[in-house]
N, C-alpha and C. Protein backbone atom coordinates (compact mmCIF):
# COMPACT_ATOMS: atom_id res chain seq x y z
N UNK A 1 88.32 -55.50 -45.03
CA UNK A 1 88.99 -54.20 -45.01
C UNK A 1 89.00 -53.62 -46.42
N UNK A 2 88.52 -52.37 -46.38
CA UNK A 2 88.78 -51.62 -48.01
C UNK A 2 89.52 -50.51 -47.95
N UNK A 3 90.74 -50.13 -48.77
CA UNK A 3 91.53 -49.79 -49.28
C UNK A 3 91.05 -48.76 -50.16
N UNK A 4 90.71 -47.44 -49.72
CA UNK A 4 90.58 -46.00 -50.28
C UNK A 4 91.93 -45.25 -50.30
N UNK A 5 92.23 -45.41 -51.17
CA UNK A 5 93.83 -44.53 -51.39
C UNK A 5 94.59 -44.74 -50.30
N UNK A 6 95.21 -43.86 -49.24
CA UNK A 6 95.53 -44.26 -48.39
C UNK A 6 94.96 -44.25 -46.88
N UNK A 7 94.06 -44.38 -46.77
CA UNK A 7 93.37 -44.62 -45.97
C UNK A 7 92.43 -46.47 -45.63
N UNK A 8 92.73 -46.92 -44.74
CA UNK A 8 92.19 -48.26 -44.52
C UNK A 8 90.49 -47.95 -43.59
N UNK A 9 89.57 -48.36 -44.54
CA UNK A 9 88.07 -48.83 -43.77
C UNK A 9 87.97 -50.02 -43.37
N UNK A 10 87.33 -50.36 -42.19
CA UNK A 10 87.31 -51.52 -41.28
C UNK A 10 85.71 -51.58 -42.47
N UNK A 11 86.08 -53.07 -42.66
CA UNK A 11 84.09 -53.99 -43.09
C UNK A 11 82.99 -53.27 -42.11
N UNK A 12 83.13 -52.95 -40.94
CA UNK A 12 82.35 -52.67 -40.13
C UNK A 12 81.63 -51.23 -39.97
N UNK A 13 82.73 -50.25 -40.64
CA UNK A 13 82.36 -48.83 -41.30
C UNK A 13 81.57 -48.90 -42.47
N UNK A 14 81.15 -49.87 -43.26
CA UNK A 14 80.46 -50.13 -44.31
C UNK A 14 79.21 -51.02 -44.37
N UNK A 15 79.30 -51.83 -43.24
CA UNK A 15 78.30 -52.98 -43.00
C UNK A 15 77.28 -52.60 -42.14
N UNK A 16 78.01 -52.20 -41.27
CA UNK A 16 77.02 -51.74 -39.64
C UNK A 16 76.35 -50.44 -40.35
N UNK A 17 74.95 -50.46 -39.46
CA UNK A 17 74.20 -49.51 -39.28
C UNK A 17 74.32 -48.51 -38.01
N UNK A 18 73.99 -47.23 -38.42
CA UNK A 18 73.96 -46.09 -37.61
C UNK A 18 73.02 -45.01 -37.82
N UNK A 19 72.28 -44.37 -36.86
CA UNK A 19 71.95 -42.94 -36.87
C UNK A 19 71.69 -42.62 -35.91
N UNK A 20 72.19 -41.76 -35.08
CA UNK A 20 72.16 -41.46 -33.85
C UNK A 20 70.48 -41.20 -33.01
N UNK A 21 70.27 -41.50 -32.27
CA UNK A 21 68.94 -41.33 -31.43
C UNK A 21 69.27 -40.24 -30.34
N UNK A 22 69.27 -39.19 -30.51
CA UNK A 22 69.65 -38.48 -29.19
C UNK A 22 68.41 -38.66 -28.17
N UNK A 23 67.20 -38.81 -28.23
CA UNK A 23 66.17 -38.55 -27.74
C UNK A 23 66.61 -39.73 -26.38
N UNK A 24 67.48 -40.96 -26.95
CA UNK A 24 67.70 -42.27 -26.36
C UNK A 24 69.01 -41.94 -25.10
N UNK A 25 69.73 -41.61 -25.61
CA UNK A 25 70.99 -41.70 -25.41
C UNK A 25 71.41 -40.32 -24.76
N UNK A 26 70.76 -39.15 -24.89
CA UNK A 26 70.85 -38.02 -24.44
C UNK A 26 72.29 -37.04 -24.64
N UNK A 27 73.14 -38.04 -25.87
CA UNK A 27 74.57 -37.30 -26.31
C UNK A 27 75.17 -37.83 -25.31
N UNK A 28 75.11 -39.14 -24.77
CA UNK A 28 76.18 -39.83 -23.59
C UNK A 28 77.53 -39.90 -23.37
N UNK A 29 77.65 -39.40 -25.57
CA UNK A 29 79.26 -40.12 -25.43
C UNK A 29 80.17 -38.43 -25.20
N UNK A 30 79.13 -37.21 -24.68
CA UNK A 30 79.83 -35.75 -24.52
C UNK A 30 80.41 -36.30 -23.08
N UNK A 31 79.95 -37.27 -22.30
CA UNK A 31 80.14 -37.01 -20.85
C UNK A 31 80.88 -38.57 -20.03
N UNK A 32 80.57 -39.63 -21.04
CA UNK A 32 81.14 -40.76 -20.70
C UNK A 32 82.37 -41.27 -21.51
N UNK A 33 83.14 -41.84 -20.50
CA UNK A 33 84.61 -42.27 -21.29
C UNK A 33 85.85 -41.45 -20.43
N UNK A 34 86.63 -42.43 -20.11
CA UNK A 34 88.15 -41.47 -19.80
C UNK A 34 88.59 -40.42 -19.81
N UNK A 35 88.85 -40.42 -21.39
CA UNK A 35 89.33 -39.64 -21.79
C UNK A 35 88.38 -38.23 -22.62
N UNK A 36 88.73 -37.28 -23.38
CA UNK A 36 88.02 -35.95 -23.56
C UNK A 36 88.24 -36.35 -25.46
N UNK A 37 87.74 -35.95 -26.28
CA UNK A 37 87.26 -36.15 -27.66
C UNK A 37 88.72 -35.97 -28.01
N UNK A 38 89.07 -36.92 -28.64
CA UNK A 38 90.29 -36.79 -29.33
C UNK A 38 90.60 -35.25 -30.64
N UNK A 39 91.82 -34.90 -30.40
CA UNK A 39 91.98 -33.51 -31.45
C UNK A 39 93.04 -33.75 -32.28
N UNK A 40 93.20 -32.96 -33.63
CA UNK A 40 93.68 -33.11 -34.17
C UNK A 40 95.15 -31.80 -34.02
N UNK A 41 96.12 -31.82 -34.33
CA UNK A 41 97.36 -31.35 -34.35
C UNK A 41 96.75 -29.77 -34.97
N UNK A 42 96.31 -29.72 -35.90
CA UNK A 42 95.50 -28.30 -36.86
C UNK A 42 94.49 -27.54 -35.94
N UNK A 43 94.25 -28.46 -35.29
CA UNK A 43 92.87 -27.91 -34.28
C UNK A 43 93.04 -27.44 -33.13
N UNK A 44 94.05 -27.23 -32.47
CA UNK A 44 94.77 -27.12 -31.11
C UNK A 44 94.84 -25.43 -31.34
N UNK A 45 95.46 -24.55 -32.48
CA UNK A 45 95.45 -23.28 -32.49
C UNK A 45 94.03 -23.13 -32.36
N UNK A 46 93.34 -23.51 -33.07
CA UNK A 46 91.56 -23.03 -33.73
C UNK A 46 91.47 -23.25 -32.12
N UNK A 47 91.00 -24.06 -31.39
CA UNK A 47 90.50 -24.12 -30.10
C UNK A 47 90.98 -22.82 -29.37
N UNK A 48 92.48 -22.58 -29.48
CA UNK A 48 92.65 -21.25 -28.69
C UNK A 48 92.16 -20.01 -29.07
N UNK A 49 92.09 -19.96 -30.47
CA UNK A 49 91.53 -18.70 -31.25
C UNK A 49 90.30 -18.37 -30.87
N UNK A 50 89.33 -19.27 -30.85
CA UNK A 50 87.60 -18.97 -30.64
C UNK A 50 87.62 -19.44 -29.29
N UNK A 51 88.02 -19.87 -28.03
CA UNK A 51 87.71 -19.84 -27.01
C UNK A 51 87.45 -18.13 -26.32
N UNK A 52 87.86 -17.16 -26.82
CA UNK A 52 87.19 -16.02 -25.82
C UNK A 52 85.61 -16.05 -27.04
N UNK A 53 85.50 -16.47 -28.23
CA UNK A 53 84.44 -16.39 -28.51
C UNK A 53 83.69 -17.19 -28.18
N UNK A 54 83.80 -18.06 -27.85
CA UNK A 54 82.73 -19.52 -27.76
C UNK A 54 82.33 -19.70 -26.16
N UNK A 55 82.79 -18.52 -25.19
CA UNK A 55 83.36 -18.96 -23.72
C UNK A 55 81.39 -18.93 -23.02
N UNK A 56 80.78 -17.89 -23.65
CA UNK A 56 79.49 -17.12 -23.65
C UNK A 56 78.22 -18.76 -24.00
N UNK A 57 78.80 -19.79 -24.85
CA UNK A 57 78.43 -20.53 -25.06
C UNK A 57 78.28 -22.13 -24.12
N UNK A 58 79.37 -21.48 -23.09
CA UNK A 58 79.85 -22.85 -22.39
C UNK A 58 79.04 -22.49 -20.75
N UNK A 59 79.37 -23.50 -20.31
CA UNK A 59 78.84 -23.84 -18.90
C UNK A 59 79.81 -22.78 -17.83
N UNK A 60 79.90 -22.31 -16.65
CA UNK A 60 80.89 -21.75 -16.10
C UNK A 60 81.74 -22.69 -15.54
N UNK A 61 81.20 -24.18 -15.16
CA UNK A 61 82.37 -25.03 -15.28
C UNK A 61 83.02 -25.38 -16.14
N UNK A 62 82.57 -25.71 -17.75
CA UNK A 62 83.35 -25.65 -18.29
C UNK A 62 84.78 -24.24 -18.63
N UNK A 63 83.97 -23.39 -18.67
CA UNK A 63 85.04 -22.22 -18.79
C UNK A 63 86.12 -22.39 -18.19
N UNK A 64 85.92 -22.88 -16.22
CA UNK A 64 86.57 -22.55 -15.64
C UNK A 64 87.89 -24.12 -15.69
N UNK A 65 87.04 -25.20 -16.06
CA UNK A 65 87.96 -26.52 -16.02
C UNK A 65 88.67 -26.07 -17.61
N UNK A 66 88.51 -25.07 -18.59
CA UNK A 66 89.62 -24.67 -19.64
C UNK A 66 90.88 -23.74 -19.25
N UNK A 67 90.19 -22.92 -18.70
CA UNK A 67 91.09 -21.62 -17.84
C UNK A 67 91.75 -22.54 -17.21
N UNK A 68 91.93 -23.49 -16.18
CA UNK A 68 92.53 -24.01 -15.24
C UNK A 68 93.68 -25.07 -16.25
N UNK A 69 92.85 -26.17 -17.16
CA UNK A 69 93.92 -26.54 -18.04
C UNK A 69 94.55 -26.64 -19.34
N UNK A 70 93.86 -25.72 -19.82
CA UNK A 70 93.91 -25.37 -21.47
C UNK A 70 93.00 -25.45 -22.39
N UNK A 71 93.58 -25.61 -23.78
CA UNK A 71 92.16 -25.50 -24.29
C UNK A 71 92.20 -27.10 -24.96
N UNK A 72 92.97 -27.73 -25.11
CA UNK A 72 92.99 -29.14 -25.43
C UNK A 72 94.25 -29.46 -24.12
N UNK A 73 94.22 -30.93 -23.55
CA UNK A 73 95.20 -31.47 -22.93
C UNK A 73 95.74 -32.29 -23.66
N UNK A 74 97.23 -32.89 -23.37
CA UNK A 74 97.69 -34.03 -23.88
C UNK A 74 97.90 -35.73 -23.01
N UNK A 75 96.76 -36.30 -23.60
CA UNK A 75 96.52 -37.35 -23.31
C UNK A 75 97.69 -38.66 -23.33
N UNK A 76 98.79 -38.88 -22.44
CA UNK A 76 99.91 -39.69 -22.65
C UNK A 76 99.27 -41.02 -22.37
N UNK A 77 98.26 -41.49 -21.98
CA UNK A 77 97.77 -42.94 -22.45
C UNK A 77 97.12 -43.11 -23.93
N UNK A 78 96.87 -42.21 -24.55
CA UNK A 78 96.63 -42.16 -26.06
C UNK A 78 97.42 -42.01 -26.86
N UNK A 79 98.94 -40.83 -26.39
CA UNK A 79 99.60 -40.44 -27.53
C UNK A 79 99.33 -39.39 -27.89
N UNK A 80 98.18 -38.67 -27.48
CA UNK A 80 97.53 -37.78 -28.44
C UNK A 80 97.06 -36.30 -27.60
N UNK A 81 96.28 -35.22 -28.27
CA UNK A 81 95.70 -34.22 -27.46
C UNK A 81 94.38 -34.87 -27.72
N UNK A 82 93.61 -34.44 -26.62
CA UNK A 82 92.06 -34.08 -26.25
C UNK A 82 91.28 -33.31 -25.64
N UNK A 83 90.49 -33.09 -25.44
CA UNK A 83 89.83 -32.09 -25.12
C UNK A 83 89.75 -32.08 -23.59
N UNK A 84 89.49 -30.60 -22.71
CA UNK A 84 89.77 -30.92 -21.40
C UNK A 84 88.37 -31.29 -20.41
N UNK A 85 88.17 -32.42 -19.72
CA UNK A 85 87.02 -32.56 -19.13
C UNK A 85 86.83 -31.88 -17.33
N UNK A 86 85.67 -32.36 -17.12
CA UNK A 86 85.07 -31.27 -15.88
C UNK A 86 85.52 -32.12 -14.79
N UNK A 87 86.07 -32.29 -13.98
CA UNK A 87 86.27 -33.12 -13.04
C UNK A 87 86.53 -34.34 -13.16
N UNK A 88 86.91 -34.85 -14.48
CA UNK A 88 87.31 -36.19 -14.67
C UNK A 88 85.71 -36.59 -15.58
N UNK A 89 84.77 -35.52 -15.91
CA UNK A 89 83.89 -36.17 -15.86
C UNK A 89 83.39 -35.73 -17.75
N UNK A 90 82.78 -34.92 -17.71
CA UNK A 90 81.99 -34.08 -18.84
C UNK A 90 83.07 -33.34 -19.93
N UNK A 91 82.64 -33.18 -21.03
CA UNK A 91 83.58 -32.91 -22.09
C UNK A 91 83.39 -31.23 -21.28
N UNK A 92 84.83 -30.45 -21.64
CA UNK A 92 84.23 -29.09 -20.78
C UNK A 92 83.97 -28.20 -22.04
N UNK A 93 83.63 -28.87 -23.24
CA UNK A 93 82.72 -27.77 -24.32
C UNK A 93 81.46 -28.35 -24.30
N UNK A 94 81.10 -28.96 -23.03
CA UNK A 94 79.47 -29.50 -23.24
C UNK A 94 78.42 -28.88 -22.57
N UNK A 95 77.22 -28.49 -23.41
CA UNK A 95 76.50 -27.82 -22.35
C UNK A 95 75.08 -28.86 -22.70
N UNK A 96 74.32 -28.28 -21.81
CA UNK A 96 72.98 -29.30 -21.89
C UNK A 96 71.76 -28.27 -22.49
N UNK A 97 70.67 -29.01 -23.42
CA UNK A 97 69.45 -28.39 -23.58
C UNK A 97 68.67 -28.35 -22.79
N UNK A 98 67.48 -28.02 -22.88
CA UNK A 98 66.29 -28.16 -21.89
C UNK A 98 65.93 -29.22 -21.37
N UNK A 99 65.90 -30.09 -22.34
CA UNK A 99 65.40 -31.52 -21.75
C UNK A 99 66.71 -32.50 -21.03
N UNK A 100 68.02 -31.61 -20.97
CA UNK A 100 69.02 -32.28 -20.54
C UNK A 100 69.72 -32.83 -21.59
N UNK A 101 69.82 -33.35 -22.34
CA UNK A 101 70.61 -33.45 -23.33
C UNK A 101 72.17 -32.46 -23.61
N UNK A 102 73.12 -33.26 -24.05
CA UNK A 102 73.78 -33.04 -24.37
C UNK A 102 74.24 -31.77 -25.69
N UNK A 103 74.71 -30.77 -25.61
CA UNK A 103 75.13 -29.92 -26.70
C UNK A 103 77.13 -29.97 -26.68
N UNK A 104 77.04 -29.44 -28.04
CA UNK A 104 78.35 -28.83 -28.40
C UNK A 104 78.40 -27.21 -27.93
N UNK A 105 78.92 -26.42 -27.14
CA UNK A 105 79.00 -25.64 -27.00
C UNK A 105 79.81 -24.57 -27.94
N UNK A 106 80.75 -25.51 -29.01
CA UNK A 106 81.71 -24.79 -29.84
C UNK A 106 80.53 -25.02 -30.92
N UNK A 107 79.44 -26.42 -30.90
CA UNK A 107 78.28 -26.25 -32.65
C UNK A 107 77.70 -24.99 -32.08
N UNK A 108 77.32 -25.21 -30.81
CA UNK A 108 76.07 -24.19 -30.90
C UNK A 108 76.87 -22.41 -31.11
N UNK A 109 78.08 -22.42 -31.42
CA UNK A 109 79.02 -20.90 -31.33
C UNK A 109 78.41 -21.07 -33.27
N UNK A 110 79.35 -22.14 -33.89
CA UNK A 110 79.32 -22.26 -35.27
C UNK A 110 77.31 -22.10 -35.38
N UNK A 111 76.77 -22.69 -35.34
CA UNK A 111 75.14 -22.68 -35.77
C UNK A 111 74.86 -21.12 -35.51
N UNK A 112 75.31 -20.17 -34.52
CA UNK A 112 74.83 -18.64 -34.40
C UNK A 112 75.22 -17.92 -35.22
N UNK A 113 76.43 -18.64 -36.13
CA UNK A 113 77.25 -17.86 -37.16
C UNK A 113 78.61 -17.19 -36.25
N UNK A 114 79.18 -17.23 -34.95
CA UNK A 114 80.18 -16.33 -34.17
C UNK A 114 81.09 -17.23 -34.79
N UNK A 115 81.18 -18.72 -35.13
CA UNK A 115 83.08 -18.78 -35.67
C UNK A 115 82.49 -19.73 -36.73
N UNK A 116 83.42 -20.57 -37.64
CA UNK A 116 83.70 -21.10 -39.04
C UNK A 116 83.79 -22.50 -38.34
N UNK A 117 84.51 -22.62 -37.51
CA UNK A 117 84.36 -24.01 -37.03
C UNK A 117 83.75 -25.02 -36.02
N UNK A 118 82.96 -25.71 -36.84
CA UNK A 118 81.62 -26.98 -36.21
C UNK A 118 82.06 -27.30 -35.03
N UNK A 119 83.21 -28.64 -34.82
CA UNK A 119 83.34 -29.17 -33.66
C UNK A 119 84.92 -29.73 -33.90
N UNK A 120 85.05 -30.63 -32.94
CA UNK A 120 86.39 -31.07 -33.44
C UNK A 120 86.24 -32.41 -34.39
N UNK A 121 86.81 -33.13 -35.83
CA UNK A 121 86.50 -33.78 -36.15
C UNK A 121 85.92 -35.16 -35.70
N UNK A 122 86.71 -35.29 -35.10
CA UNK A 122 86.52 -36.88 -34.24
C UNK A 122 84.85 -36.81 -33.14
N UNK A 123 84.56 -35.85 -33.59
CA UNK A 123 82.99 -35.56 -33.05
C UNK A 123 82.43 -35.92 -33.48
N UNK A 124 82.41 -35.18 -35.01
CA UNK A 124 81.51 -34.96 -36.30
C UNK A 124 81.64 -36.33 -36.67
N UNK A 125 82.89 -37.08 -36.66
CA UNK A 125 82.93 -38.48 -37.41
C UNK A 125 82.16 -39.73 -36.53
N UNK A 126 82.26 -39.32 -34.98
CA UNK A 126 81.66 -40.04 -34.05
C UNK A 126 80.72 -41.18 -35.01
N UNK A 127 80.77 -42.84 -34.74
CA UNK A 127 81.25 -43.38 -34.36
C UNK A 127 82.53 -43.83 -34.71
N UNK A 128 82.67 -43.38 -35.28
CA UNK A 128 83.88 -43.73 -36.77
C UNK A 128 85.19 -42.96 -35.74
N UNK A 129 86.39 -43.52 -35.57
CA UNK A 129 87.40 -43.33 -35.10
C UNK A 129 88.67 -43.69 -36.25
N UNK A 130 89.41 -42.33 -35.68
CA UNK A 130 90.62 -42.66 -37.02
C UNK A 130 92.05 -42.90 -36.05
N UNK A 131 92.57 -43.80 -36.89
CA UNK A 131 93.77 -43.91 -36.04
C UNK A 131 94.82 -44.29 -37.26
N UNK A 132 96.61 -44.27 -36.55
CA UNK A 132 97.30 -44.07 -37.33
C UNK A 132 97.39 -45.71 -37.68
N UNK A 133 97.38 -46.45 -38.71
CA UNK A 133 97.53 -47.52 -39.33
C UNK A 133 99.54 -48.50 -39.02
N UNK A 134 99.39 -49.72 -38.65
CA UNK A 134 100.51 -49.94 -38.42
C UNK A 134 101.22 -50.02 -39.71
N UNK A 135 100.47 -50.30 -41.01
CA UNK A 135 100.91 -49.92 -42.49
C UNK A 135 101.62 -48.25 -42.37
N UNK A 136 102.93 -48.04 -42.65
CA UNK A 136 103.21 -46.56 -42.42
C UNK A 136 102.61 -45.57 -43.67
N UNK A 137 102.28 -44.60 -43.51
CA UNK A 137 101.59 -43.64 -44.69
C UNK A 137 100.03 -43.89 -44.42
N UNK A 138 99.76 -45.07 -44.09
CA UNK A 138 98.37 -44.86 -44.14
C UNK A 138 97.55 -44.56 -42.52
N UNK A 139 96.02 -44.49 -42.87
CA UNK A 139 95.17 -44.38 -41.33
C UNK A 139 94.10 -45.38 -41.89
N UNK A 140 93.65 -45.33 -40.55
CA UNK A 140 92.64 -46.47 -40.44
C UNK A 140 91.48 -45.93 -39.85
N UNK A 141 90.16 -46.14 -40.56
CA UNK A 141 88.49 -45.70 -40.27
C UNK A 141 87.83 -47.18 -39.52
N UNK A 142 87.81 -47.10 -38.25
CA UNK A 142 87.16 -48.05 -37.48
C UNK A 142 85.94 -47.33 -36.67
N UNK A 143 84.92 -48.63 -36.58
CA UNK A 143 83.37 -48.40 -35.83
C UNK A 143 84.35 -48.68 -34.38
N UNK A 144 83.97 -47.44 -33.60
CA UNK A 144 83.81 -48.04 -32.25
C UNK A 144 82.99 -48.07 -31.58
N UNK A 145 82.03 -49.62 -31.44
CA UNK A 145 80.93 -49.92 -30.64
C UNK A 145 81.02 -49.61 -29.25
N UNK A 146 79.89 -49.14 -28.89
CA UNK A 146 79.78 -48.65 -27.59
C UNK A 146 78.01 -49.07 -26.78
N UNK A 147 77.96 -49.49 -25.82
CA UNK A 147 76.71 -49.70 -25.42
C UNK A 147 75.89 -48.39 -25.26
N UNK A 148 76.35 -47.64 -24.90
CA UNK A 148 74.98 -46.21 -25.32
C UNK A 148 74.48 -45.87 -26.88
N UNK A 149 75.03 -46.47 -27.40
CA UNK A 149 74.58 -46.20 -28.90
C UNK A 149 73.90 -47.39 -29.42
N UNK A 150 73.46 -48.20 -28.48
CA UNK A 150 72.72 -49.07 -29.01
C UNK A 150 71.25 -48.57 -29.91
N UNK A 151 70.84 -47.97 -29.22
CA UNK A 151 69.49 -46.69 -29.41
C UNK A 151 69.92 -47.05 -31.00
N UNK A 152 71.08 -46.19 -31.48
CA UNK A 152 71.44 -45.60 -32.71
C UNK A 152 71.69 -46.82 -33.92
N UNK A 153 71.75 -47.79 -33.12
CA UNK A 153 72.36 -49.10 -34.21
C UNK A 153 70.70 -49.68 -34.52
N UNK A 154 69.81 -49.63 -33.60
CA UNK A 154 68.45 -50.29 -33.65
C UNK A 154 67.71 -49.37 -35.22
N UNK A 155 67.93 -47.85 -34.91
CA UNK A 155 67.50 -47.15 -35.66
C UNK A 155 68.14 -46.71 -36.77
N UNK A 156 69.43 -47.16 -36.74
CA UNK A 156 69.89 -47.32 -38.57
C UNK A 156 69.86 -48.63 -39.24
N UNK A 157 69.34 -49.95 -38.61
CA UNK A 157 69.12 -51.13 -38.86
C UNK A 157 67.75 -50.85 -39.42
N UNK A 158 66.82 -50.14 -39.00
CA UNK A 158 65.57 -49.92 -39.04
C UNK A 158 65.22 -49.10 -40.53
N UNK A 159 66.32 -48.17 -40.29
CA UNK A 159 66.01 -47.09 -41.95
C UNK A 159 66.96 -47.35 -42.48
N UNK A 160 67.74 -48.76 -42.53
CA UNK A 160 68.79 -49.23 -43.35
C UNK A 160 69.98 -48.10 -43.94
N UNK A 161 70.60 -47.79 -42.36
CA UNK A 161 71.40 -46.34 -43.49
C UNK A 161 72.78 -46.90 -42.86
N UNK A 162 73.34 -47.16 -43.79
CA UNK A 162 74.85 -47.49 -43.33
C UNK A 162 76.18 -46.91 -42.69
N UNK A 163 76.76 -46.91 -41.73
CA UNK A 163 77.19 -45.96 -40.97
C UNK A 163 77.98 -45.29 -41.71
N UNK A 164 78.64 -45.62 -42.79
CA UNK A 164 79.20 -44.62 -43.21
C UNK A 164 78.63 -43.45 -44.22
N UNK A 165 77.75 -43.77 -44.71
CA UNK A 165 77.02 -42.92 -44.81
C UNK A 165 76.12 -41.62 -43.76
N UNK A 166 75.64 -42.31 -42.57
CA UNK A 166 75.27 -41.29 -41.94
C UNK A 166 76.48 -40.40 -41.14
N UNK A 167 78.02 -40.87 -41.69
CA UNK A 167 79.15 -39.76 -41.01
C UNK A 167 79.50 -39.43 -42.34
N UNK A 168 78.75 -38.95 -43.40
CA UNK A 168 78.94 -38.68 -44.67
C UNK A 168 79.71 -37.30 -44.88
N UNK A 169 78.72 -36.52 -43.76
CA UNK A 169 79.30 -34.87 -44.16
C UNK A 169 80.66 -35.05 -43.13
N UNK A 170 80.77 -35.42 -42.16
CA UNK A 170 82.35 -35.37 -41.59
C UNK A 170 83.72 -36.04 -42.33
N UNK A 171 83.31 -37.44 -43.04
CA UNK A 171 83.95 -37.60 -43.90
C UNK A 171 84.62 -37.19 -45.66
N UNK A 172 84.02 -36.17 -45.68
CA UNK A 172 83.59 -35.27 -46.71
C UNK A 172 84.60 -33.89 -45.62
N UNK A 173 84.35 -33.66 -44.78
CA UNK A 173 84.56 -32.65 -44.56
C UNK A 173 86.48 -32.83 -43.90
N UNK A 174 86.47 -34.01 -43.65
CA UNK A 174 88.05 -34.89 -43.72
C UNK A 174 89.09 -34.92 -44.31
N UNK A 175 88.32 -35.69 -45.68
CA UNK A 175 88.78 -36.08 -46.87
C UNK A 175 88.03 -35.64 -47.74
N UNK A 176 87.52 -35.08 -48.00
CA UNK A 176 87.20 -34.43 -49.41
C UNK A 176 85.69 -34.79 -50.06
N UNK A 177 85.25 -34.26 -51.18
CA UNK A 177 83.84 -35.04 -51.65
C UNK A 177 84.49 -36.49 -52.35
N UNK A 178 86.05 -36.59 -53.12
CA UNK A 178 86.20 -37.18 -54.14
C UNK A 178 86.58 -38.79 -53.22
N UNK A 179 87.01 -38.32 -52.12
CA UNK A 179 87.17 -39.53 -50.77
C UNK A 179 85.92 -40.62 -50.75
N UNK A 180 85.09 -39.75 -50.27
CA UNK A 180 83.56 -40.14 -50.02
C UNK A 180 83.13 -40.94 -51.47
N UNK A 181 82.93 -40.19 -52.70
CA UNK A 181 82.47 -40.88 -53.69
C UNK A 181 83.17 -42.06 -54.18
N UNK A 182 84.74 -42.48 -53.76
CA UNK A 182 84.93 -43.65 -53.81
C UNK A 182 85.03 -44.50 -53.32
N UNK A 183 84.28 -44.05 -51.92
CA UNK A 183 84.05 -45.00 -50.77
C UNK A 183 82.71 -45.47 -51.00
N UNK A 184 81.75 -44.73 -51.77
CA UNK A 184 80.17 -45.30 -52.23
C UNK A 184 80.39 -45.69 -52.49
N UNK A 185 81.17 -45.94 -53.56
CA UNK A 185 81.06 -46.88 -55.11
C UNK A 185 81.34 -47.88 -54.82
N UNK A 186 82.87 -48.43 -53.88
CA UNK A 186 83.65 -49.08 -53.47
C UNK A 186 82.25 -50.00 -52.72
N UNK A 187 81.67 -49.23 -51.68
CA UNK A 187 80.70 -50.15 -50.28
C UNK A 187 79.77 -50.33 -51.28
N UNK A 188 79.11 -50.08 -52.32
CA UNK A 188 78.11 -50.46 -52.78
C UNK A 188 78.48 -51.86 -53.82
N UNK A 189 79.39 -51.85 -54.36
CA UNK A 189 80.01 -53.06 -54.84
C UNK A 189 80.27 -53.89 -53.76
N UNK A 190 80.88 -53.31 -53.04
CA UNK A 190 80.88 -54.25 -51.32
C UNK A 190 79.66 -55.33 -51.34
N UNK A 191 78.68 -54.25 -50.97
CA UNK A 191 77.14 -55.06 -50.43
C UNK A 191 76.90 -55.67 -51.35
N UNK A 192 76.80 -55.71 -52.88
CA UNK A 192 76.43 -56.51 -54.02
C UNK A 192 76.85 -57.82 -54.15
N UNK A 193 78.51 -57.95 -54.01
CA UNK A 193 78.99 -58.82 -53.96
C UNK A 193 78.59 -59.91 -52.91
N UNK A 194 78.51 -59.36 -51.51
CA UNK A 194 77.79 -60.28 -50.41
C UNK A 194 76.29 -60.60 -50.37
N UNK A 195 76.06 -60.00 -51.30
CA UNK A 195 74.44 -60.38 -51.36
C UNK A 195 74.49 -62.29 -51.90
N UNK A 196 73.74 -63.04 -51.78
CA UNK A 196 73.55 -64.33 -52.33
C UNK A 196 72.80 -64.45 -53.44
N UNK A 197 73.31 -65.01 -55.01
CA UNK A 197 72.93 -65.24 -56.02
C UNK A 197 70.85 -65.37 -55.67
């Protein structure tokens, strides 16, 4: 475990490899899982603000599974808000490309230039999950392994890019650039040290 100010990284945010394969995986984790992308407390207005803008972007099921229950729900087996899904099923800001694949319907609003904000963090940070630390004051940066992302672990094993690095710009966009640069320094002394004389 490493100790960035107040924030706790799991060994496994620093060790493990990542880069996503969409070509593999087809954005699995927009449509599989319980629950809908976890949100943050700051992000709950922003979702209501750009939903008549972003609506042009979405599926008409999604529109209509937001209209029906908001624009984030609150998840009481988490604790938390999340985002609202399609029948129990699909994130309802997900739309698909041509080849079927998975989109952000709120990136693809931000990428046209119509609003300022990408996605919800816990997207952008995907695999990387933050949670509140039983240490009080602090949070905790954990990998959560998942079997559809196997694709993604083969191919950052492959171009050796360490997962926290490839959630570089979300963590940056979190916590700051000055976060990030002492989380390099920190994982790169990391790996040195475990290397064998």
């Amino acid at each position: 475990m490493l100790i960035i100010r107040d924030i706790l990284v799991s060994d496994e945010v620093v060790q493990a490899h990542f880069v996503c394969q969409l070509d593999a995986c087809k954005g699995a984790c927009c449509w599989e899982g319980d629950y809908g992308a976890p949100l943050e407390i700051a992000e709950l207005p922003v979702l209501e603000q750009i939903f008549p803008l972003i609506r042009n972007f979405l599926t008409p099921q999604g529109v209509a599974a937001i209209e029906a229950q908001g624009t984030a729900v609150y998840n009481e087996a988490q604790e938390s808000y999340a985002t609202p899904l399609i029948n129990g099923g699909p994130c309802a800001y997900m739309t698909r490309d041509n080849e079927g694949g998975a989109q952000c319907g709120i990136e693809r609003a931000w990428q046209a230039g119509v609003i300022d904000f990408q996605k919800p963090v816990s997207c952008h940070l995907y695999p990387v999950r933050v949670s509140v630390s039983d240490i009080p004051g602090f949070e905790a940066l954990n990998y959560e392994q998942w079997h559809i992302c196997s694709a993604a672990c083969a191919l950052g094993k492959a171009l050796k890019v360490p997962l926290y690095q490839f959630v570089k710009h979300a963590l940056i966009r979190k916590y700051g650039e000055d976060f990030y640069q002492e989380l390099d320094e920190v994982a790169h002394q990391y790996s040195s040290a475990e290397k064998p004389e």
